[in-house]
Every structure is written in structure tokens, then in C-alpha cells.
N, C-alpha and C. Protein backbone atom coordinates (compact mmCIF):
# COMPACT_ATOMS: atom_id res chain seq x y z
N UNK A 1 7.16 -10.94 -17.60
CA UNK A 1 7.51 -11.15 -16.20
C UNK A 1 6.64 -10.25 -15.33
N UNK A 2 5.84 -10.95 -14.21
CA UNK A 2 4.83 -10.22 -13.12
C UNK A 2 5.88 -9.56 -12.52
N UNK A 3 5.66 -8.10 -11.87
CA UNK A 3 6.12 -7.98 -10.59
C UNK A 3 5.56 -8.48 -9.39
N UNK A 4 6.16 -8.91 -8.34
CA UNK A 4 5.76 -9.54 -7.06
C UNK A 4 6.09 -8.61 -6.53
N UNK A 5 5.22 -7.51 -6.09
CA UNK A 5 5.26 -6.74 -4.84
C UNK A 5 5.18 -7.00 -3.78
N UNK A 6 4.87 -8.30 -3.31
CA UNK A 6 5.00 -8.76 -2.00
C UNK A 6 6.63 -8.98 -1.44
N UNK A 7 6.95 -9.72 -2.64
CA UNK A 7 8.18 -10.32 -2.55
C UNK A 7 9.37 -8.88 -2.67
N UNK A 8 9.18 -7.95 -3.13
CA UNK A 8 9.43 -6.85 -3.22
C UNK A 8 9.57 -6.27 -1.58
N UNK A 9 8.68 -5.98 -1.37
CA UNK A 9 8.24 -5.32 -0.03
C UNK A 9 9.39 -6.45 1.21
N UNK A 10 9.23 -7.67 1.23
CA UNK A 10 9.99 -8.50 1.76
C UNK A 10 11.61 -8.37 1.85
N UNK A 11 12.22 -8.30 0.40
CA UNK A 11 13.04 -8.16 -0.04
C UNK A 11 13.70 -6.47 0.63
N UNK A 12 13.32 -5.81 0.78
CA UNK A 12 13.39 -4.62 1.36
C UNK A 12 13.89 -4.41 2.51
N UNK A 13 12.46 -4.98 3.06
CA UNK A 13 12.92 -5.60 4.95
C UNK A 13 14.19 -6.12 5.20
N UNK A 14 14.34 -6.59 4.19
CA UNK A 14 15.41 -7.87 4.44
C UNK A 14 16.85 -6.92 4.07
N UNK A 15 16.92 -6.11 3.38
CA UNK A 15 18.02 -5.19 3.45
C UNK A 15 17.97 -3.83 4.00
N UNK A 16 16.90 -3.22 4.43
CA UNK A 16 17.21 -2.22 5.35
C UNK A 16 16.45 -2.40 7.09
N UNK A 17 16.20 -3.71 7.10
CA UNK A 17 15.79 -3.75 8.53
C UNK A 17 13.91 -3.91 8.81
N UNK A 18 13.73 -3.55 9.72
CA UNK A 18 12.30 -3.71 10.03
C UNK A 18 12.28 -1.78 10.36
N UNK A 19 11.03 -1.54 9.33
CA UNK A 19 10.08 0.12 9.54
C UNK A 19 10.28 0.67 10.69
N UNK A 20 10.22 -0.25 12.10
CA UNK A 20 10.11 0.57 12.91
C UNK A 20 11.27 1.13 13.62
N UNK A 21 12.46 0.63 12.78
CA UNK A 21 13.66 1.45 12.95
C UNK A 21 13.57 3.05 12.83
N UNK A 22 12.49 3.03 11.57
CA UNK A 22 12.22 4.71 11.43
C UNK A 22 11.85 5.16 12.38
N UNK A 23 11.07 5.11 13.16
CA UNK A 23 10.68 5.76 14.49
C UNK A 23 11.46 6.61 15.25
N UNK A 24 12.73 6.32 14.94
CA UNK A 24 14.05 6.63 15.44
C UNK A 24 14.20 7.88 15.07
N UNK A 25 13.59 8.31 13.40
CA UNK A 25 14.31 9.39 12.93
C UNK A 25 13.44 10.50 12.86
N UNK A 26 13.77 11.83 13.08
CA UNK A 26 13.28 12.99 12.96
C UNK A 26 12.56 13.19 11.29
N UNK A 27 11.79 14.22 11.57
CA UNK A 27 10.96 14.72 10.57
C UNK A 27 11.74 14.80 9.14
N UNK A 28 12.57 15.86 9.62
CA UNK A 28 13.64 16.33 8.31
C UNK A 28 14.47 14.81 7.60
N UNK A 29 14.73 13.99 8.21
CA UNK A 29 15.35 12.82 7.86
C UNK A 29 14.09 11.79 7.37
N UNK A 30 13.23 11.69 7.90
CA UNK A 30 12.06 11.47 6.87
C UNK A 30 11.81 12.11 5.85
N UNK A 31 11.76 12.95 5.54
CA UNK A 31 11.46 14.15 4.88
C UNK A 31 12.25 13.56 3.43
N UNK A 32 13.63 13.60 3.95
CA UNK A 32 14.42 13.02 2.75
C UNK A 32 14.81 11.69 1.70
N UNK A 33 14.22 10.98 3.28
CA UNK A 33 14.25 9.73 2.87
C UNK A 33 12.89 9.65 1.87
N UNK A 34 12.34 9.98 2.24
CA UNK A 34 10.23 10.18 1.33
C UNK A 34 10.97 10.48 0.03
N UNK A 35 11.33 12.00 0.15
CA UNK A 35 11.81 12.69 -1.59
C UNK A 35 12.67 11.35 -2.42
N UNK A 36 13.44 11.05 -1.38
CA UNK A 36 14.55 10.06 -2.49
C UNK A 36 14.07 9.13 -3.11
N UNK A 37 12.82 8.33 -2.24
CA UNK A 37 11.65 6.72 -2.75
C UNK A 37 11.24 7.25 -3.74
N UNK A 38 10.37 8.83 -3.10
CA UNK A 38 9.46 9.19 -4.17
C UNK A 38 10.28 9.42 -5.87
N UNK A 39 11.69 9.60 -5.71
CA UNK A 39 12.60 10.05 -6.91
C UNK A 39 13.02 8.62 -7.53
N UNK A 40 13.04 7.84 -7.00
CA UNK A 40 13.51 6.34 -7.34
C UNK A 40 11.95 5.72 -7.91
N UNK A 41 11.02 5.86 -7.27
CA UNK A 41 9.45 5.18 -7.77
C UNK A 41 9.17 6.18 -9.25
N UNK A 42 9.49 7.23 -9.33
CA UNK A 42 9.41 8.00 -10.61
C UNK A 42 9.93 7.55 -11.37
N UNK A 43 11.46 7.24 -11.67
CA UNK A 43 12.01 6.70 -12.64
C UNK A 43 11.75 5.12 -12.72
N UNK A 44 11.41 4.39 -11.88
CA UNK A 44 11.25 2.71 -11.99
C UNK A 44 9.81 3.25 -12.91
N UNK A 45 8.92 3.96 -12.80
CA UNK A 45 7.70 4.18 -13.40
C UNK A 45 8.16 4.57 -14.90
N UNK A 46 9.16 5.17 -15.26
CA UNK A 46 9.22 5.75 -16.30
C UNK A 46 10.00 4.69 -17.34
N UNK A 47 10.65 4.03 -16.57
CA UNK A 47 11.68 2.84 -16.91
C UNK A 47 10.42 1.76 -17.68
N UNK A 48 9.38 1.56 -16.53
CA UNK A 48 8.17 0.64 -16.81
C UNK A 48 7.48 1.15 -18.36
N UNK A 49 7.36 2.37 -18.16
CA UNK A 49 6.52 3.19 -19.00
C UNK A 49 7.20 2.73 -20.46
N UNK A 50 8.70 2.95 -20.95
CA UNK A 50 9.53 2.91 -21.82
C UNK A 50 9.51 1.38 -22.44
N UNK A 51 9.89 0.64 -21.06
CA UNK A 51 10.10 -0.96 -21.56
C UNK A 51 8.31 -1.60 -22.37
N UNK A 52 7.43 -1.31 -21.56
CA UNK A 52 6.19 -1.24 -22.24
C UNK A 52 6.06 -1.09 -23.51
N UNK A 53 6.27 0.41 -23.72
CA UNK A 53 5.97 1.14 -25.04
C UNK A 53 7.04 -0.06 -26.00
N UNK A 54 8.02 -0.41 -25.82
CA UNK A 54 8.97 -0.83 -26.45
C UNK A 54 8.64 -2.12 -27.19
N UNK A 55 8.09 -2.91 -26.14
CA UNK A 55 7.56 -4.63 -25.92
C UNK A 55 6.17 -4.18 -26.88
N UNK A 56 5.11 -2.95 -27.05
CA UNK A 56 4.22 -3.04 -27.62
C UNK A 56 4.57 -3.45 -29.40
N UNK A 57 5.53 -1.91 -29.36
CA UNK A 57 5.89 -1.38 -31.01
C UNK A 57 7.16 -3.02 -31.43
N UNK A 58 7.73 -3.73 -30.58
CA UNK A 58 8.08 -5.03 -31.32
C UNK A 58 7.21 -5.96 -31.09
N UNK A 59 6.41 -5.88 -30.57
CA UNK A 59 4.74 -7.04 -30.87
C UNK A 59 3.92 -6.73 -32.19
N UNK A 60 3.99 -5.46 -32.38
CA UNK A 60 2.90 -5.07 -33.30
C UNK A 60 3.61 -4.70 -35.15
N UNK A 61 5.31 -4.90 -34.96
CA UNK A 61 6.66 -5.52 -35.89
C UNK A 61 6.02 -6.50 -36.38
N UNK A 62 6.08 -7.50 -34.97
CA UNK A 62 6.14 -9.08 -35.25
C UNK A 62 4.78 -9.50 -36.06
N UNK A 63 3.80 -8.46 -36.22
CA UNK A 63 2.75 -9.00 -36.54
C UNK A 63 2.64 -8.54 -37.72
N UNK A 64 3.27 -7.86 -38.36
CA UNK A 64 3.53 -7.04 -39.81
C UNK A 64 3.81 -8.25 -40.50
């Protein structure tokens, strides 16, 4: 399964509004909101990283 990062990015909009709502918010409230993506994009990466490794070592089973 591709990820669609477009459809992603869309999907987003579509539940927290349009970006330029942020405009609204101060530094420090950016600030947090950044750390929390950046803490959520770490583990979706690590999640990726795992399911990978996983899908390799039962491909390379299947070929035993």
C-alpha cells in the first residue's frame, strides 16, 4: 500500500481547518504544536521502519 501524501495533507485540512488559522497563535503555542507533529512524525517513522523490516524478513521466509 502507497502512501498518498497529498491525500494526507487534504485529509488534515479537512479536520483541523485551513493553516491560516495558525496565524492566530503565539510563538509558544506554535512551539508546541511543532514538538507534538515533530513527536507523532517520529513514531509514524519508526512504526514505518518496523512494519518494513517485518514485510522484508516474511518475504525472504517465503522464499526459503
Amino acid at each position: 500500500m502507497d502512501f498518498d501524501s497529498l491525500g494526507f495533507v487534504e485529509e488534515q485540512f479537512d479536520k483541523y481547518g485551513d493553516p491560516a488559522s495558525f496565524s492566530q497563535m503565539n510563538s509558544e503555542e506554535l512551539r508546541k504544536m511543532s514538538l507534538g507533529y515533530q513527536l507523532k512524525g517520529t513514531m509514524f517513522i519508526y512504526l514505518l521502519s518496523t512494519r518494513q523490516e517485518h514485510e522484508l524478513i516474511e518475504a525472504g521466509n517465503k522464499m526459503k
